[in-house]
N, C-alpha and C. Protein backbone atom coordinates (compact mmCIF):
# COMPACT_ATOMS: atom_id res chain seq x y z
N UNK A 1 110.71 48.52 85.90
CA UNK A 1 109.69 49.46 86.31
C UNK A 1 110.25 50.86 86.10
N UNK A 2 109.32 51.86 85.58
CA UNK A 2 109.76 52.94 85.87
C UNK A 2 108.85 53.57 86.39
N UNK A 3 109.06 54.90 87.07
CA UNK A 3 108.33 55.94 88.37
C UNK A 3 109.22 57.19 88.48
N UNK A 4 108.03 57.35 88.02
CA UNK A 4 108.09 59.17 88.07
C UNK A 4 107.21 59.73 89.73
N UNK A 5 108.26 60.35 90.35
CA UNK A 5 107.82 60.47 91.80
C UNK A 5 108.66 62.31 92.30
N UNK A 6 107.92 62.57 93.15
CA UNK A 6 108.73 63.60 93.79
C UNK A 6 108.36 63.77 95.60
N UNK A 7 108.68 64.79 96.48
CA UNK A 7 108.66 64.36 97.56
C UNK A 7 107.46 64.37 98.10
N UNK A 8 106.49 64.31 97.80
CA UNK A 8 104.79 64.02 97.90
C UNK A 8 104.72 62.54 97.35
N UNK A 9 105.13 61.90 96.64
CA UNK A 9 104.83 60.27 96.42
C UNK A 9 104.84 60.45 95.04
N UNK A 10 104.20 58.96 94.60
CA UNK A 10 104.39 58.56 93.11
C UNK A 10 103.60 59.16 92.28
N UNK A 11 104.08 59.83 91.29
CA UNK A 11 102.89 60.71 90.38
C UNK A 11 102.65 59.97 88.80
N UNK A 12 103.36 58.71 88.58
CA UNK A 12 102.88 57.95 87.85
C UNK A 12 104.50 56.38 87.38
N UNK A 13 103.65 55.40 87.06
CA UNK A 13 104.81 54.43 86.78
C UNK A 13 103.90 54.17 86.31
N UNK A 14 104.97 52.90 85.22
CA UNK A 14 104.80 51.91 84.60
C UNK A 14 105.77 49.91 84.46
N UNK A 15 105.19 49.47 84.30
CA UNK A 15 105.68 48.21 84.57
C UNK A 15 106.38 47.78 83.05
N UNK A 16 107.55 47.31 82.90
CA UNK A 16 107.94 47.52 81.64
C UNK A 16 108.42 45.70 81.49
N UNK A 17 108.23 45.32 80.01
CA UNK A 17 109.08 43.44 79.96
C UNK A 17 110.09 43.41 80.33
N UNK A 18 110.17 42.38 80.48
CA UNK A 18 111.01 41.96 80.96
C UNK A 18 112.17 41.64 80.13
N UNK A 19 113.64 42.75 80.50
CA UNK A 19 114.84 43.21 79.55
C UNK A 19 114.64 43.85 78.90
N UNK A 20 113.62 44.47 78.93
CA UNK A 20 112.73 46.12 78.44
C UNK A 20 114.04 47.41 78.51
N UNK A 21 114.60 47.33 77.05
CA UNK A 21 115.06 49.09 77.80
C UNK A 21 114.53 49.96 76.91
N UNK A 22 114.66 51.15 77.61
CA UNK A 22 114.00 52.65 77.90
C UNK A 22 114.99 52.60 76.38
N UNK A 23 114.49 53.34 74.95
CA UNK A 23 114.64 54.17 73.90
C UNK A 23 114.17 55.61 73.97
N UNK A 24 114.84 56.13 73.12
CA UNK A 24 114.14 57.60 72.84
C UNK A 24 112.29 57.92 72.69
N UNK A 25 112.30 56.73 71.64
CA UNK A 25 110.76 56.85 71.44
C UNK A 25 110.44 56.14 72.88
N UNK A 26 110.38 54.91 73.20
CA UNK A 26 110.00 54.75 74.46
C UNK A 26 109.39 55.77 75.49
N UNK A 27 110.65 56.23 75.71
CA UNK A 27 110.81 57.60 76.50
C UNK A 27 109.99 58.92 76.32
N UNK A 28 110.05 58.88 75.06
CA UNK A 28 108.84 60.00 74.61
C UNK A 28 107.27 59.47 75.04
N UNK A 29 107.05 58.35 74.77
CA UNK A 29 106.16 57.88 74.78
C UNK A 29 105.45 58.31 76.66
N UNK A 30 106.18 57.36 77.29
CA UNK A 30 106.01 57.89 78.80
C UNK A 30 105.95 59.20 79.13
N UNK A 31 106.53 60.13 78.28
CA UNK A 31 106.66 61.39 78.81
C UNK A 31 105.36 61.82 78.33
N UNK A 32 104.39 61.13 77.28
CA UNK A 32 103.09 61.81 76.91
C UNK A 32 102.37 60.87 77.74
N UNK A 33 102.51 59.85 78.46
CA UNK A 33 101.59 59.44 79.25
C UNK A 33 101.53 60.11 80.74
N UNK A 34 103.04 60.49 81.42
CA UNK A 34 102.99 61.09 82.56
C UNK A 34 102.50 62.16 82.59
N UNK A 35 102.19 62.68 81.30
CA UNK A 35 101.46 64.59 81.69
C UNK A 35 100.23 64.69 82.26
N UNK A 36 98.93 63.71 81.93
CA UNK A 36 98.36 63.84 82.25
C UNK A 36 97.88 63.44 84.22
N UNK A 37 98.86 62.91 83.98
CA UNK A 37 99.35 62.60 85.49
C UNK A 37 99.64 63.93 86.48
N UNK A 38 100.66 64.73 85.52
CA UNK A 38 101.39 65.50 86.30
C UNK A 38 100.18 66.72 86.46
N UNK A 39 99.28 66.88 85.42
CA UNK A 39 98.54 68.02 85.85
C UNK A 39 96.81 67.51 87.00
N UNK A 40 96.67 66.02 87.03
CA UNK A 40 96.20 65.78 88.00
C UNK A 40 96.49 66.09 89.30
N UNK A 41 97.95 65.42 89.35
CA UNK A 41 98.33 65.64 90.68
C UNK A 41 99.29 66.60 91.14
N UNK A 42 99.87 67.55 90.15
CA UNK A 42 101.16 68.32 90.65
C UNK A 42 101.04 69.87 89.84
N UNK A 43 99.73 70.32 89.58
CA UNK A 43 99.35 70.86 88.60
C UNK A 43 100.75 71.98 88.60
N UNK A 44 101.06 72.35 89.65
CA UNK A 44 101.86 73.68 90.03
C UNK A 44 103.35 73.15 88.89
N UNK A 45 103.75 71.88 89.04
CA UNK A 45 104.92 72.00 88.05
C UNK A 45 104.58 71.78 86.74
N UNK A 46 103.27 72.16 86.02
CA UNK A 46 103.15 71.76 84.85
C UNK A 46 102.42 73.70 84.49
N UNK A 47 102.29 74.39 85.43
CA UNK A 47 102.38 75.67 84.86
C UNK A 47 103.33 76.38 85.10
N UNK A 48 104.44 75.96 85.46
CA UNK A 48 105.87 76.97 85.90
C UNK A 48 106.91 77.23 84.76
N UNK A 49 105.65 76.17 83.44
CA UNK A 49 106.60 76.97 82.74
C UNK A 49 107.80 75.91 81.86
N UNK A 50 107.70 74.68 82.72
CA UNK A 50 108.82 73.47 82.36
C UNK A 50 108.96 72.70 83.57
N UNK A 51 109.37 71.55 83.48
CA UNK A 51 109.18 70.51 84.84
C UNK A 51 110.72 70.07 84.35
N UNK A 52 111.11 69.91 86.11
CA UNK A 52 112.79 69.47 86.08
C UNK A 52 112.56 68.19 86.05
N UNK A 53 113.38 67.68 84.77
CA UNK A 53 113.94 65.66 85.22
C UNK A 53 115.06 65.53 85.92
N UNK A 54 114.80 64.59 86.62
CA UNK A 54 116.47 64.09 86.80
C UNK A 54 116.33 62.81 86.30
N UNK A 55 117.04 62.27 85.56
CA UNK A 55 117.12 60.95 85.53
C UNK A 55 118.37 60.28 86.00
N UNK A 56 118.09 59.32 86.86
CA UNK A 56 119.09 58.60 88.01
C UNK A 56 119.61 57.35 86.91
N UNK A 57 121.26 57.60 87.64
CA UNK A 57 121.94 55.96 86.54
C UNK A 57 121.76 56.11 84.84
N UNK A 58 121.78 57.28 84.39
CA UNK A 58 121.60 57.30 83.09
C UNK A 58 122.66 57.79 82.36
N UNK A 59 123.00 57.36 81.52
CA UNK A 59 124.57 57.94 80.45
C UNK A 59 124.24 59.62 79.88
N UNK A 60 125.15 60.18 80.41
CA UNK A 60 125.12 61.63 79.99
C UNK A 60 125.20 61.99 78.80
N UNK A 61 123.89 61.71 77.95
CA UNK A 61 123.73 61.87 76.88
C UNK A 61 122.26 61.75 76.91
N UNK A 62 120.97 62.65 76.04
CA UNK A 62 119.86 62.51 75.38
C UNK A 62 120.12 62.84 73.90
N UNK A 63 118.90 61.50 73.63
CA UNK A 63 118.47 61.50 72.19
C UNK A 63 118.15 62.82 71.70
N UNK A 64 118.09 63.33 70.42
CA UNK A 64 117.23 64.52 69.61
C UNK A 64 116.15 64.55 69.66
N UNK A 65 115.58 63.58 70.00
CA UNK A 65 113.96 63.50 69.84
C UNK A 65 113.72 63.35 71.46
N UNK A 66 114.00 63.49 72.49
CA UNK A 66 113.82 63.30 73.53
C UNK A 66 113.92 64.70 74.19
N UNK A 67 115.46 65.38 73.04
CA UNK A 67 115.77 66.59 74.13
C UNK A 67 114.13 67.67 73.25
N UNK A 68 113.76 67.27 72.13
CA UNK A 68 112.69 68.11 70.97
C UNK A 68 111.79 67.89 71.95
N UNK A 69 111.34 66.84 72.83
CA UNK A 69 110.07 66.93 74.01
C UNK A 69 110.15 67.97 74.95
């Protein structure tokens, strides 16, 4: 599963197969599905300009095409 959340609750997930891992494109992919999410429900971090990730448990490294999103 992944979930995109902040301290107001869940602002969007998805249910992924099973031994599913997260790729660059993957990743891109979700990141064009959560926008429309984020300006439903969080409009304020989608005009400030740029929205902070954190991503938890992840190897300190992004793809080129991930950091180009």
């Amino acid at each position: 599963m992944s979930v995109w959340w902040n301290v107001q609750g869940i602002i969007h997930w998805e249910a992924l197969q099973l031994n599913q891992t997260i790729i660059a494109v993957s990743y891109c992919l979700q990141l064009e599905r959560l926008h429309p999410n984020l300006v439903a429900k969080r409009r304020g971090l989608v005009n400030r300009g740029g929205v902070i990730l954190y991503d938890d448990n992840t190897r300190p490294h992004a793809a080129v095409i991930t950091r180009q999103r």
